[in-house]
PDB file of N, CA and C in Angstrom:
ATOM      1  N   UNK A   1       0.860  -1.178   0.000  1.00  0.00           N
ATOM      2  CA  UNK A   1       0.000   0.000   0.000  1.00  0.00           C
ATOM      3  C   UNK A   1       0.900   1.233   0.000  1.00  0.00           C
ATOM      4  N   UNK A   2       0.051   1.972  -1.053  1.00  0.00           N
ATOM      5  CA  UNK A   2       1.200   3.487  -0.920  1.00  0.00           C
ATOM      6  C   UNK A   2       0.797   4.175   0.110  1.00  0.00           C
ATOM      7  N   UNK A   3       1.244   5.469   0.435  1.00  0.00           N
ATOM      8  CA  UNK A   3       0.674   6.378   1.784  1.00  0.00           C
ATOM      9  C   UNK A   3      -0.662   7.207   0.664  1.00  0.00           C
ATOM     10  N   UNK A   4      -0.920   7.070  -0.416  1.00  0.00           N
ATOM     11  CA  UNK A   4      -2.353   7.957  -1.107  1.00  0.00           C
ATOM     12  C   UNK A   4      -3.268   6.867  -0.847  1.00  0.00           C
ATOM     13  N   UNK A   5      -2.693   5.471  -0.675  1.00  0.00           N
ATOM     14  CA  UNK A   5      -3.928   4.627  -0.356  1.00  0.00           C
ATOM     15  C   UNK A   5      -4.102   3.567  -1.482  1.00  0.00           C
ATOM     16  N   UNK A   6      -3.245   3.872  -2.895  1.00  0.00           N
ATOM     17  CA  UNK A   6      -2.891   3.086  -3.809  1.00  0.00           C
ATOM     18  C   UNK A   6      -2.818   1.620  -3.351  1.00  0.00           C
ATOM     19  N   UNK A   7      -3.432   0.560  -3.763  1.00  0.00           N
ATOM     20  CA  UNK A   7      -2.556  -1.028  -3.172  1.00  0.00           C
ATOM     21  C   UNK A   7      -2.399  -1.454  -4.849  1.00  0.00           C
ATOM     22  N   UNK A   8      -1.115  -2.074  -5.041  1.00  0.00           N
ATOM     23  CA  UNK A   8      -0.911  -2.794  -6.039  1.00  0.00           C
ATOM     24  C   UNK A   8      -0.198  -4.530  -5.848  1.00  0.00           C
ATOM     25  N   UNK A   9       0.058  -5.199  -6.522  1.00  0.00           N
ATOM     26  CA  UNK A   9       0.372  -6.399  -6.705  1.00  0.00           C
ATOM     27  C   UNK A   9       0.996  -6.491  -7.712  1.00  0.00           C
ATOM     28  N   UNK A  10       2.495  -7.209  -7.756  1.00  0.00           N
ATOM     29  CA  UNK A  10       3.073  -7.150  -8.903  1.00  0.00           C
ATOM     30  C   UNK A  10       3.617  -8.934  -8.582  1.00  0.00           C
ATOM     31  N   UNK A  11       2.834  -9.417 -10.058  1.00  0.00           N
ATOM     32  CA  UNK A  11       3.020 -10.764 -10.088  1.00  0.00           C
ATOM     33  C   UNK A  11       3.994 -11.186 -10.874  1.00  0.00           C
ATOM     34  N   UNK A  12       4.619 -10.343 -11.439  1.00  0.00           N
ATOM     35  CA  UNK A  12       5.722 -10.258 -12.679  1.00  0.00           C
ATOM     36  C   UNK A  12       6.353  -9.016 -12.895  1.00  0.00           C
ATOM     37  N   UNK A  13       7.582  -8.792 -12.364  1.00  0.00           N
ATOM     38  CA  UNK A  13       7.996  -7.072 -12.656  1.00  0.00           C
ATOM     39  C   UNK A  13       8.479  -6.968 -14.004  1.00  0.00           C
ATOM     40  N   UNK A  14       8.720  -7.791 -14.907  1.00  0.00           N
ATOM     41  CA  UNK A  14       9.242  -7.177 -15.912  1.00  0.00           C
ATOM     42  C   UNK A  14      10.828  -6.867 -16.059  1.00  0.00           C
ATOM     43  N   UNK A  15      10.851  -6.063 -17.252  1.00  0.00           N
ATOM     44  CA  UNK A  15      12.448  -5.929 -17.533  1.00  0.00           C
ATOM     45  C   UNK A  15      12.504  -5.107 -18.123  1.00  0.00           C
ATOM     46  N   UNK A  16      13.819  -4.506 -17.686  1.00  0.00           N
ATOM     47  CA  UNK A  16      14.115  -3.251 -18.435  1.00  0.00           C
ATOM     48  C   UNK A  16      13.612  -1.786 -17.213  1.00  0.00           C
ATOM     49  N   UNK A  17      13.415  -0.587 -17.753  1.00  0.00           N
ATOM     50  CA  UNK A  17      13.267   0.597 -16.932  1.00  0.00           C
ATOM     51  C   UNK A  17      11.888   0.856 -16.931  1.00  0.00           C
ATOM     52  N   UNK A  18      11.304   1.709 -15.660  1.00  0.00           N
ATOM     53  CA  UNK A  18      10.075   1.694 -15.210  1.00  0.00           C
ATOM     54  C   UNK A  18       9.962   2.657 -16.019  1.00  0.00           C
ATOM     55  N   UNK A  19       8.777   3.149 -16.069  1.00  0.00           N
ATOM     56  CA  UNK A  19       8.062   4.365 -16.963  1.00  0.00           C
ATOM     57  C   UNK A  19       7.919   5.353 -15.506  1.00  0.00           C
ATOM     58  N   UNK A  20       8.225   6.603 -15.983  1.00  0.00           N
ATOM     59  CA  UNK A  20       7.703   7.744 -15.509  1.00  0.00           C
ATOM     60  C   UNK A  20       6.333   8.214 -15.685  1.00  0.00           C
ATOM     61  N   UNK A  21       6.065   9.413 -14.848  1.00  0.00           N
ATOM     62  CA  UNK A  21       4.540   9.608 -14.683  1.00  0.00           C
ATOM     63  C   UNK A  21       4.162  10.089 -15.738  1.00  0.00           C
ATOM     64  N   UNK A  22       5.016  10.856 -16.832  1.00  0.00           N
ATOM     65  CA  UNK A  22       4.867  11.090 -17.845  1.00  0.00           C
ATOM     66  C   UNK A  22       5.541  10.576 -19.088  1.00  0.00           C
ATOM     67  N   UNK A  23       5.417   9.304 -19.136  1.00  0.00           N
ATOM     68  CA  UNK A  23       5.866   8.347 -19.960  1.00  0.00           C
ATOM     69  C   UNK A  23       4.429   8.172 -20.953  1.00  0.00           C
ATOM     70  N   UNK A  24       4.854   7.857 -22.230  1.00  0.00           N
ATOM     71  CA  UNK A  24       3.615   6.877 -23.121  1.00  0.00           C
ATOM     72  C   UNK A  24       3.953   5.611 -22.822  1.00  0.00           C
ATOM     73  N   UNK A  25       3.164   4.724 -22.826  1.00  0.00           N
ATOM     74  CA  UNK A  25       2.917   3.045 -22.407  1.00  0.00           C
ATOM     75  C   UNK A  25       1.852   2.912 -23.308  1.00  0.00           C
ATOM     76  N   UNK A  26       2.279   1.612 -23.239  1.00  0.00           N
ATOM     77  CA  UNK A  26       1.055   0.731 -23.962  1.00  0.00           C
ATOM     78  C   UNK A  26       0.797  -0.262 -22.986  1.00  0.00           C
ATOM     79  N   UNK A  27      -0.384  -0.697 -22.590  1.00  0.00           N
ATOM     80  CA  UNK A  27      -0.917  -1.434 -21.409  1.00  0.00           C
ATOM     81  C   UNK A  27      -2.348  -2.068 -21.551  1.00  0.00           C
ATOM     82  N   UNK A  28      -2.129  -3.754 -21.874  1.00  0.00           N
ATOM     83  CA  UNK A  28      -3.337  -4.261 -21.705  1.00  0.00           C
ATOM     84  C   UNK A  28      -4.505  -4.494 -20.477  1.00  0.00           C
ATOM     85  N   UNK A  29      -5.054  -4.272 -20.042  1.00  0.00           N
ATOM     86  CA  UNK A  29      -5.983  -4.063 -18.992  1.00  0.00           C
ATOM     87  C   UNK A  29      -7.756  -4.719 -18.883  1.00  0.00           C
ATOM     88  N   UNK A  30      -7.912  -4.964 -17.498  1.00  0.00           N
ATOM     89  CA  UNK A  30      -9.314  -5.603 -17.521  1.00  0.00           C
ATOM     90  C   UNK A  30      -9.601  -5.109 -16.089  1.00  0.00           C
ATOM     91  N   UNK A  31     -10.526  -3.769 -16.096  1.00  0.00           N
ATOM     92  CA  UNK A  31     -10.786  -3.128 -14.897  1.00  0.00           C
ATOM     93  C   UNK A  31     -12.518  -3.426 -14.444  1.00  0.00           C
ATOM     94  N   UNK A  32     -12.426  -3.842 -12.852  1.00  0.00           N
ATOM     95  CA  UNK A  32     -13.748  -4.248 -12.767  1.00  0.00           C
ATOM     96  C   UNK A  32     -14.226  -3.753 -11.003  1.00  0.00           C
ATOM     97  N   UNK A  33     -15.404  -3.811 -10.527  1.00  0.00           N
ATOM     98  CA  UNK A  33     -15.423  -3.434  -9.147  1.00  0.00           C
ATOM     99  C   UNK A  33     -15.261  -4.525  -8.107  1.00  0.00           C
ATOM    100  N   UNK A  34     -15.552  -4.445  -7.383  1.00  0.00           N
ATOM    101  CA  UNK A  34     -15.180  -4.809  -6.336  1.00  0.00           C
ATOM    102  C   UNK A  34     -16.009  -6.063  -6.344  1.00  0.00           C
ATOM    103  N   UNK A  35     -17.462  -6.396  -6.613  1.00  0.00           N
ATOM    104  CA  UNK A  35     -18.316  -7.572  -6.602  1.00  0.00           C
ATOM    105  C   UNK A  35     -18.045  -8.147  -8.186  1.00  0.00           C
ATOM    106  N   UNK A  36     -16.711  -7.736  -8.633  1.00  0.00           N
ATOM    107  CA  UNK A  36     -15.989  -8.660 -10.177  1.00  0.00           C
ATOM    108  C   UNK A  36     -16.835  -8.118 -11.549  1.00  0.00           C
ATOM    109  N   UNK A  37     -17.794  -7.306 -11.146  1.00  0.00           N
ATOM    110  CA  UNK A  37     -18.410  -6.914 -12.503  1.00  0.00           C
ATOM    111  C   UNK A  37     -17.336  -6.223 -13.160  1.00  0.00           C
ATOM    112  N   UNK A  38     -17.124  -6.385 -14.689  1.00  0.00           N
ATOM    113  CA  UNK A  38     -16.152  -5.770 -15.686  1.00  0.00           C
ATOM    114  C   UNK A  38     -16.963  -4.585 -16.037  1.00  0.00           C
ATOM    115  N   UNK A  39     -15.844  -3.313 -15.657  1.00  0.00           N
ATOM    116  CA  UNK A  39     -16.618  -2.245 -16.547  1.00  0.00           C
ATOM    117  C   UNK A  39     -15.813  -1.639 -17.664  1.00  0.00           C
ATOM    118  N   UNK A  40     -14.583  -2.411 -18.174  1.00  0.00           N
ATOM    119  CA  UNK A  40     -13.678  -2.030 -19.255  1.00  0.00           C
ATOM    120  C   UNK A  40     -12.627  -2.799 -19.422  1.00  0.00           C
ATOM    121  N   UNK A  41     -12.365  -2.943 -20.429  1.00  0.00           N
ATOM    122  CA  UNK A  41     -11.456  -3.887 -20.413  1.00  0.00           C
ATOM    123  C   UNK A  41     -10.550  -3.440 -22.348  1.00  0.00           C
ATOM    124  N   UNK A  42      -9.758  -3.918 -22.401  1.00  0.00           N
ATOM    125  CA  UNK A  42      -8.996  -3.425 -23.564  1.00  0.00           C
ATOM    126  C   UNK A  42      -8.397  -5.267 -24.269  1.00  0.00           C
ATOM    127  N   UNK A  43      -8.171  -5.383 -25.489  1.00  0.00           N
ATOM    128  CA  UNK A  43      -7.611  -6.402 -26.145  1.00  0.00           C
ATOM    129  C   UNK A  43      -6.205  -6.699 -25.437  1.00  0.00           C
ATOM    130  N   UNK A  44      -5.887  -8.623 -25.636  1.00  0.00           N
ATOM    131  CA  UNK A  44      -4.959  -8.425 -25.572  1.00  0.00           C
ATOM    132  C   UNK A  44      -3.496  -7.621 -26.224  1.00  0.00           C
ATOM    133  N   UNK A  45      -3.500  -6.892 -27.100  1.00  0.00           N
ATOM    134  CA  UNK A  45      -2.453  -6.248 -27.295  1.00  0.00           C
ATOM    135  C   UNK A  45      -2.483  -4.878 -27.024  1.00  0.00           C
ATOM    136  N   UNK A  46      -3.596  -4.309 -26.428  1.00  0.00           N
ATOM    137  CA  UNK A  46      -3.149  -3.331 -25.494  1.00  0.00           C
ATOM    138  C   UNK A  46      -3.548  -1.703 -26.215  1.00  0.00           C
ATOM    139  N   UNK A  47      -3.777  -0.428 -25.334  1.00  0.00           N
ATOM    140  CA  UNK A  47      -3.679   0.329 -25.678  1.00  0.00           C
ATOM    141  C   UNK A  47      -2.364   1.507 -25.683  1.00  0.00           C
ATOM    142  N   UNK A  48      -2.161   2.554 -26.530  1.00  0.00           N
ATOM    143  CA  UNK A  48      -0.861   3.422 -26.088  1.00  0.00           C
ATOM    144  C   UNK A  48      -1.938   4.457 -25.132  1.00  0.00           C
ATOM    145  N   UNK A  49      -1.343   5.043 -24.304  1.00  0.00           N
ATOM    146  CA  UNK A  49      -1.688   6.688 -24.172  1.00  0.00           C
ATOM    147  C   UNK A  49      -0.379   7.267 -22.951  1.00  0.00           C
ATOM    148  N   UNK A  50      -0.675   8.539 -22.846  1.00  0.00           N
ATOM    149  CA  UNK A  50       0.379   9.050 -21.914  1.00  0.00           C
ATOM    150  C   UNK A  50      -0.324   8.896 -20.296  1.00  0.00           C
ATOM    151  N   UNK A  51       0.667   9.091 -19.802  1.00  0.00           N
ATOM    152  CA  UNK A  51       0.544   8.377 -18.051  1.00  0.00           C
ATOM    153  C   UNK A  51      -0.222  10.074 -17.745  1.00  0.00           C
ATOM    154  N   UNK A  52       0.303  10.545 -18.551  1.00  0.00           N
ATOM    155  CA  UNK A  52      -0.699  12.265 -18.017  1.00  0.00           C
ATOM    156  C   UNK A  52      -1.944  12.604 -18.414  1.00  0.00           C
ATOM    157  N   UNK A  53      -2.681  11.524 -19.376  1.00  0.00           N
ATOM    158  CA  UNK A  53      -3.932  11.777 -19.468  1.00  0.00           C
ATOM    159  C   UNK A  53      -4.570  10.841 -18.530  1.00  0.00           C
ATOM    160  N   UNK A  54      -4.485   9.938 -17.854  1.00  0.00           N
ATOM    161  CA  UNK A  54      -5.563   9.166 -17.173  1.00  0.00           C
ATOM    162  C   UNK A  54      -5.347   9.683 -15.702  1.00  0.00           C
ATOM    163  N   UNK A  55      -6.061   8.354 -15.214  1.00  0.00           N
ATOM    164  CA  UNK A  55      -6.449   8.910 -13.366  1.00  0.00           C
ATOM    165  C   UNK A  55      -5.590   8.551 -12.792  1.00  0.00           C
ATOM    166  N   UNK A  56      -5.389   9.462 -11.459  1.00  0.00           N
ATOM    167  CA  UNK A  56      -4.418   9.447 -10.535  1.00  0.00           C
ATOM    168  C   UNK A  56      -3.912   7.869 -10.245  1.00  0.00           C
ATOM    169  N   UNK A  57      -4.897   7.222 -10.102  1.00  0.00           N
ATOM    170  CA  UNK A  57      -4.230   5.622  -9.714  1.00  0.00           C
ATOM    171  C   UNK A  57      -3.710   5.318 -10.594  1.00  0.00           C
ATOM    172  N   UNK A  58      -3.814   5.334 -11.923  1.00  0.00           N
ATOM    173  CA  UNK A  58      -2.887   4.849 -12.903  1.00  0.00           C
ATOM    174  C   UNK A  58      -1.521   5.052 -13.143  1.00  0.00           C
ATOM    175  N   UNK A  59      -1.091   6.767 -13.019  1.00  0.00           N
ATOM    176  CA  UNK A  59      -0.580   7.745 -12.953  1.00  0.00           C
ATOM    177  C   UNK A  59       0.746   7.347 -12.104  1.00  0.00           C
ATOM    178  N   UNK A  60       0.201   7.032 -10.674  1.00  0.00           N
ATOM    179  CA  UNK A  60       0.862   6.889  -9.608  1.00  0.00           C
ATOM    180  C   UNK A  60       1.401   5.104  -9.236  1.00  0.00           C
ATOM    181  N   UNK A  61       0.663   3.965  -9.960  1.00  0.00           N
ATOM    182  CA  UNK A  61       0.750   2.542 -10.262  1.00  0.00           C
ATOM    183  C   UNK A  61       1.780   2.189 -11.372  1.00  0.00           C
ATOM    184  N   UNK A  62       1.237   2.220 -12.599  1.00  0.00           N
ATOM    185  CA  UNK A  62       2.091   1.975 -13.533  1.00  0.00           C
ATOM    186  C   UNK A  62       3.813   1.946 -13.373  1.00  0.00           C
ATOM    187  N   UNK A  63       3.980   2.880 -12.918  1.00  0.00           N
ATOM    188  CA  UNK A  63       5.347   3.161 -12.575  1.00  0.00           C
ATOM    189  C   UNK A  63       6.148   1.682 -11.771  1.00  0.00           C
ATOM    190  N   UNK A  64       5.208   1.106 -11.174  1.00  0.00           N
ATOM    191  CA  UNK A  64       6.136   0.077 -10.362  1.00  0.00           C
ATOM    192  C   UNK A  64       6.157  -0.773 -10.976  1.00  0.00           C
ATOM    193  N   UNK A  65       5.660  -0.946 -12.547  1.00  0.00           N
ATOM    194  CA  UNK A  65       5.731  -2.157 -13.476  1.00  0.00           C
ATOM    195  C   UNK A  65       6.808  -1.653 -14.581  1.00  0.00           C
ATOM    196  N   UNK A  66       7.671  -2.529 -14.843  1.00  0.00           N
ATOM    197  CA  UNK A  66       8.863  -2.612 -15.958  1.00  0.00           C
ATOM    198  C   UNK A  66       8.330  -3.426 -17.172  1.00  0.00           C
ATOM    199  N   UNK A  67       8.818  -2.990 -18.704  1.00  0.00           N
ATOM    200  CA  UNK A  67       7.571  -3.466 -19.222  1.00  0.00           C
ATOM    201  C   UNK A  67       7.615  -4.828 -19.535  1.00  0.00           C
ATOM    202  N   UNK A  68       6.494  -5.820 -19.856  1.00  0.00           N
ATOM    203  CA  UNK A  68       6.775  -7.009 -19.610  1.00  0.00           C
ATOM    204  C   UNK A  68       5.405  -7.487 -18.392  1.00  0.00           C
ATOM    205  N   UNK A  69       5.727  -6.351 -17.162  1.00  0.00           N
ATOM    206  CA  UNK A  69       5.248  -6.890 -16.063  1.00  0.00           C
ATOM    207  C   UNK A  69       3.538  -7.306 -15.772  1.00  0.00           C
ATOM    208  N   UNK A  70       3.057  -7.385 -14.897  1.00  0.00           N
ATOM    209  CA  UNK A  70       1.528  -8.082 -15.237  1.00  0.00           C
ATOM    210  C   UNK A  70       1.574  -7.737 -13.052  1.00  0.00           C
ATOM    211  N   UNK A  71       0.126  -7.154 -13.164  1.00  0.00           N
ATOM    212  CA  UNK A  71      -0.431  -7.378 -11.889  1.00  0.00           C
ATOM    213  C   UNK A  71      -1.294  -6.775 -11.477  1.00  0.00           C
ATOM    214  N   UNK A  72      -1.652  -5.989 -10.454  1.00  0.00           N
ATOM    215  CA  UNK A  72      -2.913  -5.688  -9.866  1.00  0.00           C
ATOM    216  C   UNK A  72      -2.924  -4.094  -9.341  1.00  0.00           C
ATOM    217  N   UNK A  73      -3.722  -3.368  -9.931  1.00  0.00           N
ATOM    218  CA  UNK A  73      -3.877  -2.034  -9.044  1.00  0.00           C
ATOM    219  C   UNK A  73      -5.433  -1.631  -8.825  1.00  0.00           C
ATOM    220  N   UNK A  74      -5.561  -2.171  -7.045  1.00  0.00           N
ATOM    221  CA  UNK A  74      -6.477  -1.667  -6.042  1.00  0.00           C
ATOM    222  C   UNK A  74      -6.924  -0.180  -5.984  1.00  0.00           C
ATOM    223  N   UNK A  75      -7.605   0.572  -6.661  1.00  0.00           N
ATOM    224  CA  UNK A  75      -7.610   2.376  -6.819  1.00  0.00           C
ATOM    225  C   UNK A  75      -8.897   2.980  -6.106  1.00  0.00           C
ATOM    226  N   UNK A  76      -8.133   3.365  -4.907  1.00  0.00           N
ATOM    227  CA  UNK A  76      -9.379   3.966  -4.196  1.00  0.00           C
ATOM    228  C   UNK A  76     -10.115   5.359  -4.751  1.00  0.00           C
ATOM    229  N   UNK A  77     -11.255   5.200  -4.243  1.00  0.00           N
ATOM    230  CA  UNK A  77     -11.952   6.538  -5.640  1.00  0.00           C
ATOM    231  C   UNK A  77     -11.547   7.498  -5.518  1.00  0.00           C
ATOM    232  N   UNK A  78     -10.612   8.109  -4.663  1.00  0.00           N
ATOM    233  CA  UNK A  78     -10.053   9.263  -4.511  1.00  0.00           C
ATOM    234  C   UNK A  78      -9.053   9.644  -5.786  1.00  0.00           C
ATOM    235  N   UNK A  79      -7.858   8.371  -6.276  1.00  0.00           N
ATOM    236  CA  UNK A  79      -7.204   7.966  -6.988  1.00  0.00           C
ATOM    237  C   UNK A  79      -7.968   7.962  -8.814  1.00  0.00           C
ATOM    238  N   UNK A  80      -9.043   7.422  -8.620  1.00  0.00           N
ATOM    239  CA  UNK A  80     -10.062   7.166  -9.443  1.00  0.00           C
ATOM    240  C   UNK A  80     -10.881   8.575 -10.150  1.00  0.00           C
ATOM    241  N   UNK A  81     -11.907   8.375 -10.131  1.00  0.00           N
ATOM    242  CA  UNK A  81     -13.074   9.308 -10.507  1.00  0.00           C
ATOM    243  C   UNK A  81     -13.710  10.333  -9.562  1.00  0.00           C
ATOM    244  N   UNK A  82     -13.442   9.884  -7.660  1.00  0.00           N
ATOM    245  CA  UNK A  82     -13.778  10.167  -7.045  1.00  0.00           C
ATOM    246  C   UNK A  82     -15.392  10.614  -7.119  1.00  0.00           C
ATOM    247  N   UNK A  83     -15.985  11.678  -6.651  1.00  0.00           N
ATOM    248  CA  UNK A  83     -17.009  11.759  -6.311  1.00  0.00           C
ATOM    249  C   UNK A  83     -18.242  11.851  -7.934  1.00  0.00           C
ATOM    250  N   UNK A  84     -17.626  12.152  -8.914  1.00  0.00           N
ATOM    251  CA  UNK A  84     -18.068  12.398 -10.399  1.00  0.00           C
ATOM    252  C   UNK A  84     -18.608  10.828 -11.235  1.00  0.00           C
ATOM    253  N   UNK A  85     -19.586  10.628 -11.587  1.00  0.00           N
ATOM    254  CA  UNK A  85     -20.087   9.798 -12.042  1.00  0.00           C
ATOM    255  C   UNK A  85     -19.377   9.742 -13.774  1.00  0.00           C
ATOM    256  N   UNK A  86     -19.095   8.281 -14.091  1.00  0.00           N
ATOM    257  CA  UNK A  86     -18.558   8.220 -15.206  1.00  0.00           C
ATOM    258  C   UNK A  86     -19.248   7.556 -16.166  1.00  0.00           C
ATOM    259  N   UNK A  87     -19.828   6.780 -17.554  1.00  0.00           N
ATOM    260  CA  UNK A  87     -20.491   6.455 -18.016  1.00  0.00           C
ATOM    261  C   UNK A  87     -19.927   4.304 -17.865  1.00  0.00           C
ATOM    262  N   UNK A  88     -20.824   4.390 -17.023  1.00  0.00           N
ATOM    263  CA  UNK A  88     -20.788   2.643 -16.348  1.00  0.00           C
ATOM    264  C   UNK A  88     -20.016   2.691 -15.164  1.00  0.00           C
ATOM    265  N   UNK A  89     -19.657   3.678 -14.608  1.00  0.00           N
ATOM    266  CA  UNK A  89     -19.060   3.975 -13.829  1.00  0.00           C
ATOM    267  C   UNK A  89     -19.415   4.920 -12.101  1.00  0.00           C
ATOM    268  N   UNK A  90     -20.053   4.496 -11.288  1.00  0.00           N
ATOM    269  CA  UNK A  90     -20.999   5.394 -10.327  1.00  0.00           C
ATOM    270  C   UNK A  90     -19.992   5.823  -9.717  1.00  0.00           C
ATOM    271  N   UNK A  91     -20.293   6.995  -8.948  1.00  0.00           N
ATOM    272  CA  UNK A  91     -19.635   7.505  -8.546  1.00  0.00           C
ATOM    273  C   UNK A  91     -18.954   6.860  -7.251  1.00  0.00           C
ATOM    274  N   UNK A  92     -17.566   7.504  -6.580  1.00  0.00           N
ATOM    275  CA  UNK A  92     -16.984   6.822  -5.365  1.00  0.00           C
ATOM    276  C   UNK A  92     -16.617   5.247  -5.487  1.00  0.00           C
ATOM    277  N   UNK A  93     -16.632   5.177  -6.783  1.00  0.00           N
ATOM    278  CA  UNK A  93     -15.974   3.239  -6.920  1.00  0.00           C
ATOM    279  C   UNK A  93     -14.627   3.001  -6.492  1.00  0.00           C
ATOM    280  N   UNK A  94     -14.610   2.144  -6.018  1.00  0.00           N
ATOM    281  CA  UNK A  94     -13.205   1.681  -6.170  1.00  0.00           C
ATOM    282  C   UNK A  94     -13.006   0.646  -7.127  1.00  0.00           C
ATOM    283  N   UNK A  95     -11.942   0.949  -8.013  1.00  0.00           N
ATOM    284  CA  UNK A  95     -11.613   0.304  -9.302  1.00  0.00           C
ATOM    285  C   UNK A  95     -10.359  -0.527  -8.735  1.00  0.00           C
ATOM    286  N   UNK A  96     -10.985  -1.506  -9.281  1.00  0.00           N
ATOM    287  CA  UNK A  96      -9.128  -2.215  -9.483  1.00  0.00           C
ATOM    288  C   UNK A  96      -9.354  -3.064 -10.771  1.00  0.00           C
ATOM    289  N   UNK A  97      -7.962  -3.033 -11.520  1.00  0.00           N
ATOM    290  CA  UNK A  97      -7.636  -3.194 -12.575  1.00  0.00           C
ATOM    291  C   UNK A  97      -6.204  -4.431 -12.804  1.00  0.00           C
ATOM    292  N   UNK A  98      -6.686  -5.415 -13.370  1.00  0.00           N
ATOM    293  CA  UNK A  98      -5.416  -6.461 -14.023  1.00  0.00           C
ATOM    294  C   UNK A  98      -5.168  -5.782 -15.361  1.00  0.00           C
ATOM    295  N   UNK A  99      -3.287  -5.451 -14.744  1.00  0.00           N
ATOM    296  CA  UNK A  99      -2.645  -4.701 -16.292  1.00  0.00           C
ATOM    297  C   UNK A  99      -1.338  -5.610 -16.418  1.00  0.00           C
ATOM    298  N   UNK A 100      -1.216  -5.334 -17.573  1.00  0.00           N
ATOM    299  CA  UNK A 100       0.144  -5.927 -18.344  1.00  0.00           C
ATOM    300  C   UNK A 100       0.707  -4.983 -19.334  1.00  0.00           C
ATOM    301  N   UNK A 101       1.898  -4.457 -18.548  1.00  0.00           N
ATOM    302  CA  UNK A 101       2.410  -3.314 -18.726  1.00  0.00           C
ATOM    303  C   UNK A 101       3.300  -4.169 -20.421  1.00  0.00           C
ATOM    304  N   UNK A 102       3.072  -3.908 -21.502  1.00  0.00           N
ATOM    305  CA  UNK A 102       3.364  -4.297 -22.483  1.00  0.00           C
ATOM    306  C   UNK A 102       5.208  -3.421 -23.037  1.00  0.00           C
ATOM    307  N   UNK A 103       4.585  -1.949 -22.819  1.00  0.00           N
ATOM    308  CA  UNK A 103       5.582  -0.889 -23.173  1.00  0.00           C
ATOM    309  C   UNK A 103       5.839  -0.031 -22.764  1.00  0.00           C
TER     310      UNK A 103
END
């Protein structure tokens, strides 16, 4: 657990150098709540974007995966969407997400 409240799991770190907060990655992902319902999920080969457009948990997670790596980030809604309702998404969720940090 980080001190923002972040919990992650890293079942595979990978190889090579971590990405910065403002790194582009490419990262396959399957994000769901807490009672396992899927509310997004991406192919296995993954999407690109920069670590500076998404949410704080991502932002602040990703980083502890080298690419290659595969595991778990617990994102409390603060981290998340917080109090703002998202489309499949209610407000105050806590998201956690299986990623496989590809690039």
């Amino acid at each position: 657990k980080t001190e923002s409240g972040l919990y992650y799991v890293i079942n595979n770190q990978g190889v090579g150098n971590n990405p910065t907060t403002t790194s582009t990655v490419k990262v396959a992902y399957k994000g769901y709540f807490t009672d396992d319902n899927i509310f997004d999920e991406s192919d296995t080969t993954g999407i690109s974007f920069s670590l500076t457009s998404v949410i704080d948990g991502w932002q602040e997670g990703i980083p502890y995966f080298k690419p290659g790596g595969k595991g778990l980030l617990l994102i409390p809604s603060e981290l998340g969407y917080g109090r703002t309702a998202r489309p499949g998404i209610p407000a105050n969720s806590v998201l956690i997400f299986r990623i496989h940090l590809i690039e």
